[in-house]
Protein backbone atom coordinates (compact mmCIF):
# COMPACT_ATOMS: atom_id res chain seq x y z
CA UNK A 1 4.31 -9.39 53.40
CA UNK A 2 4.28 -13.14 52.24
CA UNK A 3 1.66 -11.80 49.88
CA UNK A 4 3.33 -9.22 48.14
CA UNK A 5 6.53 -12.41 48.15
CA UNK A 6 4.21 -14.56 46.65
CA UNK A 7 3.30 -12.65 43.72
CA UNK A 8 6.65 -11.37 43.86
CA UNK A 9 7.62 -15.34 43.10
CA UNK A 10 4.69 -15.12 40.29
CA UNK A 11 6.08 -12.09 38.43
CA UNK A 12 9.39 -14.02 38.41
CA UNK A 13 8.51 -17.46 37.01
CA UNK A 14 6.21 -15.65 34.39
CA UNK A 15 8.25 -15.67 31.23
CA UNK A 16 5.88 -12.54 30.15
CA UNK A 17 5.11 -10.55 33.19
CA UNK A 18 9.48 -10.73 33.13
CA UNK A 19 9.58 -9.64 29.57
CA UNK A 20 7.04 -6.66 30.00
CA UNK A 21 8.35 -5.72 33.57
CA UNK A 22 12.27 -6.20 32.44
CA UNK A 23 14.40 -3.24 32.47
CA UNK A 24 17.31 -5.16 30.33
CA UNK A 25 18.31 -2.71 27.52
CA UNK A 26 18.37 -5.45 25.47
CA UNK A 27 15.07 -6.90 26.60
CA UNK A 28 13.12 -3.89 26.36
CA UNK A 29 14.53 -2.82 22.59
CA UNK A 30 13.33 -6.43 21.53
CA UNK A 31 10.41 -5.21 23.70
CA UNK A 32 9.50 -1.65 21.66
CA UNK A 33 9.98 -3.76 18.59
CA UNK A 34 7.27 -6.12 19.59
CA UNK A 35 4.79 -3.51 20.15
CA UNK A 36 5.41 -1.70 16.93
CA UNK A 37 5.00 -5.02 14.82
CA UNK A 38 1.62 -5.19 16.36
CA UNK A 39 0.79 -2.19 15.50
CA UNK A 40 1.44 -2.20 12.49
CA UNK A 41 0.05 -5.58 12.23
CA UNK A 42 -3.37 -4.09 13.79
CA UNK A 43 -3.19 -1.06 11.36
CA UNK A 44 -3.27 -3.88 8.59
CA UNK A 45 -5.84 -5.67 9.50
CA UNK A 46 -7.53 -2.44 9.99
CA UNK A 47 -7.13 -1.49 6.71
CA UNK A 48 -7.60 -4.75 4.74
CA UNK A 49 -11.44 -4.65 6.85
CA UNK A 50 -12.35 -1.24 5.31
CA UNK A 51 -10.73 -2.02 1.76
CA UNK A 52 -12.02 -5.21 1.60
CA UNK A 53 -8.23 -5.79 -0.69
CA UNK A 54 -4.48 -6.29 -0.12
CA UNK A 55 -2.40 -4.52 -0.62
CA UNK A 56 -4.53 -1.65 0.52
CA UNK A 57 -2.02 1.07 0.19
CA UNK A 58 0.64 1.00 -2.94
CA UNK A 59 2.99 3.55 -3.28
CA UNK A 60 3.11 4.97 -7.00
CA UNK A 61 6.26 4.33 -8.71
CA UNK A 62 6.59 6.07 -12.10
CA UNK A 63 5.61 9.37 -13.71
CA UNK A 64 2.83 7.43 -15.83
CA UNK A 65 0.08 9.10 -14.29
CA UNK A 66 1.40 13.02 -13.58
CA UNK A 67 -0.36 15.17 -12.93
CA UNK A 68 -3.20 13.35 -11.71
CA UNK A 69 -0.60 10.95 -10.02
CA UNK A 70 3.04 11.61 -8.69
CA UNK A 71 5.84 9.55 -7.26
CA UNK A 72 5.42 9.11 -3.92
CA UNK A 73 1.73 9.46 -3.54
CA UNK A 74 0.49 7.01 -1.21
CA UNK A 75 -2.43 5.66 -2.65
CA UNK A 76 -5.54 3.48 -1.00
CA UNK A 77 -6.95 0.82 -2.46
CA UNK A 78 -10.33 -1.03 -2.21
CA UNK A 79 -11.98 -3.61 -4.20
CA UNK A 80 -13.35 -2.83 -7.38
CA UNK A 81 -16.86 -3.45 -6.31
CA UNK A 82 -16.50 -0.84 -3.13
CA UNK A 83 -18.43 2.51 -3.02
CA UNK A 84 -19.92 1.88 -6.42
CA UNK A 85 -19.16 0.09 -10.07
CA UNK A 86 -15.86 0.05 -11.09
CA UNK A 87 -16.19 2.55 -14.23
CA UNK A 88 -13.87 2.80 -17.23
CA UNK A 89 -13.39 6.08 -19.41
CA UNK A 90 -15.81 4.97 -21.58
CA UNK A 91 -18.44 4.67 -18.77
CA UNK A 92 -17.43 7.58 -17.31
CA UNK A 93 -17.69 9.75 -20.32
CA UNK A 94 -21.56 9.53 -20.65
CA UNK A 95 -21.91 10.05 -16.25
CA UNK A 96 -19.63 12.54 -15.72
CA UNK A 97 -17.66 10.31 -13.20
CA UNK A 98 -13.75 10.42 -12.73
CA UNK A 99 -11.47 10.09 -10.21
CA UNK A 100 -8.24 11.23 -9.93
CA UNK A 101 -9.07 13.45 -13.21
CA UNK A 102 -8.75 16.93 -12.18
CA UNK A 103 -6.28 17.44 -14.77
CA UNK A 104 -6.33 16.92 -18.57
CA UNK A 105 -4.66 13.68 -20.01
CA UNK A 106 -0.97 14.04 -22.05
CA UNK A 107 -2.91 14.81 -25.14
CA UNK A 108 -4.87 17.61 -23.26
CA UNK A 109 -8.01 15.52 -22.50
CA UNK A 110 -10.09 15.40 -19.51
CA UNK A 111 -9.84 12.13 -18.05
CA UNK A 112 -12.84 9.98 -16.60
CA UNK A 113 -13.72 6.65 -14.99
CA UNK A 114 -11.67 4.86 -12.37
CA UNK A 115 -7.84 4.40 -11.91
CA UNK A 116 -7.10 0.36 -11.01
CA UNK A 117 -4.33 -1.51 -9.60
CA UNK A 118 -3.70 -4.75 -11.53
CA UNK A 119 -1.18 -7.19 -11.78
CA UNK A 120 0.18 -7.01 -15.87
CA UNK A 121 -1.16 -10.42 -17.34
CA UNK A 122 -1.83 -11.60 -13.57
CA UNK A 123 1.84 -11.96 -13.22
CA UNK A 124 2.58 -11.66 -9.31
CA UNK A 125 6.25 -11.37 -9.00
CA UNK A 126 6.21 -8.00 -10.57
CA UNK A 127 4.92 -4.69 -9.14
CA UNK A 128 1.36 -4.01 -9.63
CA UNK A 129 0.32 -1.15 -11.98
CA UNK A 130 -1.56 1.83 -11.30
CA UNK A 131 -3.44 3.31 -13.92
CA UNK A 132 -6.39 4.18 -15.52
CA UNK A 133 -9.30 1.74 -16.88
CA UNK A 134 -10.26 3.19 -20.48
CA UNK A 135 -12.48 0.47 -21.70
CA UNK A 136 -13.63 -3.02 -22.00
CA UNK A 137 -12.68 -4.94 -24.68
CA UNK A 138 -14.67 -8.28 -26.04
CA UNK A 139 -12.75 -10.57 -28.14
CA UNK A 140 -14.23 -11.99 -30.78
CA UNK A 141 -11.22 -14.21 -32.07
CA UNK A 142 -11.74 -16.80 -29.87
CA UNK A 143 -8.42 -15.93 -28.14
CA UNK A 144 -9.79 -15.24 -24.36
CA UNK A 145 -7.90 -11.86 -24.30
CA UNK A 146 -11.19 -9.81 -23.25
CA UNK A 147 -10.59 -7.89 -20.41
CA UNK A 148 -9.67 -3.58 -19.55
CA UNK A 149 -7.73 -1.65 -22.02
CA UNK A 150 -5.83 0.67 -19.65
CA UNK A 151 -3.54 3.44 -19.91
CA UNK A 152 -1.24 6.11 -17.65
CA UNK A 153 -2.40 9.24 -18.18
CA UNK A 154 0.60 10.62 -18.89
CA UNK A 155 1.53 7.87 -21.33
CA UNK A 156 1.14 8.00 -25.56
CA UNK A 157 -0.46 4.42 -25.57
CA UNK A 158 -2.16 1.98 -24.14
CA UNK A 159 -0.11 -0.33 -21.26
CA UNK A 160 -1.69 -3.15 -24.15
CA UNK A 161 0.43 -1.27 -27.46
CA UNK A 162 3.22 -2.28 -24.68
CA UNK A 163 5.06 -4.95 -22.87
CA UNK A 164 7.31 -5.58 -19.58
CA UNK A 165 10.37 -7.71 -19.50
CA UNK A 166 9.84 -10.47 -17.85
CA UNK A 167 6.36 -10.77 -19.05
CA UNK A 168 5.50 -9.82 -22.45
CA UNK A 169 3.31 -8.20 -24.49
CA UNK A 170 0.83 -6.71 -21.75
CA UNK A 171 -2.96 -8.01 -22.39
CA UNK A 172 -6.55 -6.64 -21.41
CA UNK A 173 -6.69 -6.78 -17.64
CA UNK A 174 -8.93 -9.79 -16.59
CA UNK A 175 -11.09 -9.20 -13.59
CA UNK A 176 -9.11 -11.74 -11.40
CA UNK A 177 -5.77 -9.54 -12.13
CA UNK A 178 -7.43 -6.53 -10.93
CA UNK A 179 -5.94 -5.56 -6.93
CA UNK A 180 -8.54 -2.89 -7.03
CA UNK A 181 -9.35 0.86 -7.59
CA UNK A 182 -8.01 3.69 -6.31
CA UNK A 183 -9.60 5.35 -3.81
CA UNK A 184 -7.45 8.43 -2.70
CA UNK A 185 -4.08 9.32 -1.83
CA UNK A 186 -1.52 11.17 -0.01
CA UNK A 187 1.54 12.98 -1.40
CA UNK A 188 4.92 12.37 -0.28
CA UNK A 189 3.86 9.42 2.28
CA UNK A 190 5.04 7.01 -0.12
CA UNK A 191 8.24 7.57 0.09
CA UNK A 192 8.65 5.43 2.92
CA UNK A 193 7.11 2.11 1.28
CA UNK A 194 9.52 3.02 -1.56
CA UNK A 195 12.24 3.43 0.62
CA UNK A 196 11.45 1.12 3.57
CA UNK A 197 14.52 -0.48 4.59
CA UNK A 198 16.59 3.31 4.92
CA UNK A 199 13.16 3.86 7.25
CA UNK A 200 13.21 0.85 9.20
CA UNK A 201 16.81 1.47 10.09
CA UNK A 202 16.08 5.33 10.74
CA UNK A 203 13.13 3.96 13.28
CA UNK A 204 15.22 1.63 14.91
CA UNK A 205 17.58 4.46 15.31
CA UNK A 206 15.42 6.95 16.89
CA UNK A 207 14.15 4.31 18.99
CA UNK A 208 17.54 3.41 20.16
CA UNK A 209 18.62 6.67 20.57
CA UNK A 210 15.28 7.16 22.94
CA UNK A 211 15.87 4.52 25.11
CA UNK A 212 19.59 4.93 25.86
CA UNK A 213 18.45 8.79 26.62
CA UNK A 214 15.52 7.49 28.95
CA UNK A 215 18.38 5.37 30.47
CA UNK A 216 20.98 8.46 31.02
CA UNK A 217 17.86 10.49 32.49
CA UNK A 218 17.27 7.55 35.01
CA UNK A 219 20.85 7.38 36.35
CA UNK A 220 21.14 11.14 36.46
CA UNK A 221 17.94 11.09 38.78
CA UNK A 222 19.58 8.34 40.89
């Protein structure tokens, strides 16, 4: 008996033996939103090890790459160097390699090489872009604009015959404003990066909802 006191006495001046142990509604919602921060915060980490990048998910956005692409495709990302050479069109054209190409461009051609994720004139306050690396261009001018021509695959031009408010006249993608390539995706799971907060609060909800259930099922045993 004065054993099981004693680490009765324990449990009780242990801040986190009280907070895991602690049948306070309030306590244990702060409690179930602990544990699904870490986990998310272990899925990560998880994720940034095997991409070897961050962000290594992006959600896509725009229409600029239908049909090989479509809003709300969760896409991964990994560093341009993973699982081979990052390859442009160009490259791609004379190897047969493509990703993401198994349908024809706007203008009815089939696409090659590698779609990236870069930040437009290594701008970071703006969302990334996701499309596809068609070449590399040297300048000769002097100017320091070499770097990837890119383009959507369901755009006209190329993102560099364009610009972005905010930021300009987009240049040839440097190396240093490249996030990385894409690797795969999945359809539909980005909608809940694009829409997080109206998920978080749905989560919360269901998780609310769970635990004042688990409560009611409690006192009903009682």
């Amino acid at each position: 008996m004065k054993g099981a006191k004693k680490e009765t006495k324990q449990e009780e001046s242990n801040p986190l033996r009280k907070f895991i142990k602690s049948e306070d509604p309030a306590v244990s919602f702060v409690r179930d939103i602990v544990w699904v921060v870490c986990a998310v915060g272990i899925i990560a980490l998880l994720l940034f090890v095997a991409s070897g990048t961050w962000p290594a998910v992006v959600a896509v956005e725009s229409q600029s790459m239908v049909p090989n692409m479509n809003i709300g495709d969760l896409v991964f990302v990994v560093s341009p160097d993973r699982f081979g050479e990052l390859q442009t069109w160009e490259e791609g054209l004379s190897t047969g390699y493509g990703r993401f190409n198994s349908n024809p461009d706007k203008q009815g051609n089939r696409v090659y090489g590698d779609v990236i994720i870069y930040r437009p004139n290594g701008v970071g306050d703006v969302d990334p872009i996701i499309h596809r690396a068609v070449e590399w261009y040297n300048d000769t001018s002097g100017n320091k604009e070499s770097g990837y021509i890119t383009k959507g695959d369901n755009n006209d031009v190329y993102d560099q015959q364009g610009g972005i408010v905010g930021v300009g006249a987009i240049k040839p993608v440097k190396k240093e404003w490249i996030v990385g390539k894409a690797l795969f995706s999945i359809p539909f799971v980005g909608y809940a990066p694009l829409h997080l907060f109206e998920f978080a609060l749905i989560l919360i909800a269901i998780m609310v909802i769970h635990e004042l259930y688990a409560r009611w099922k409690e006192e009903k045993k009682k």
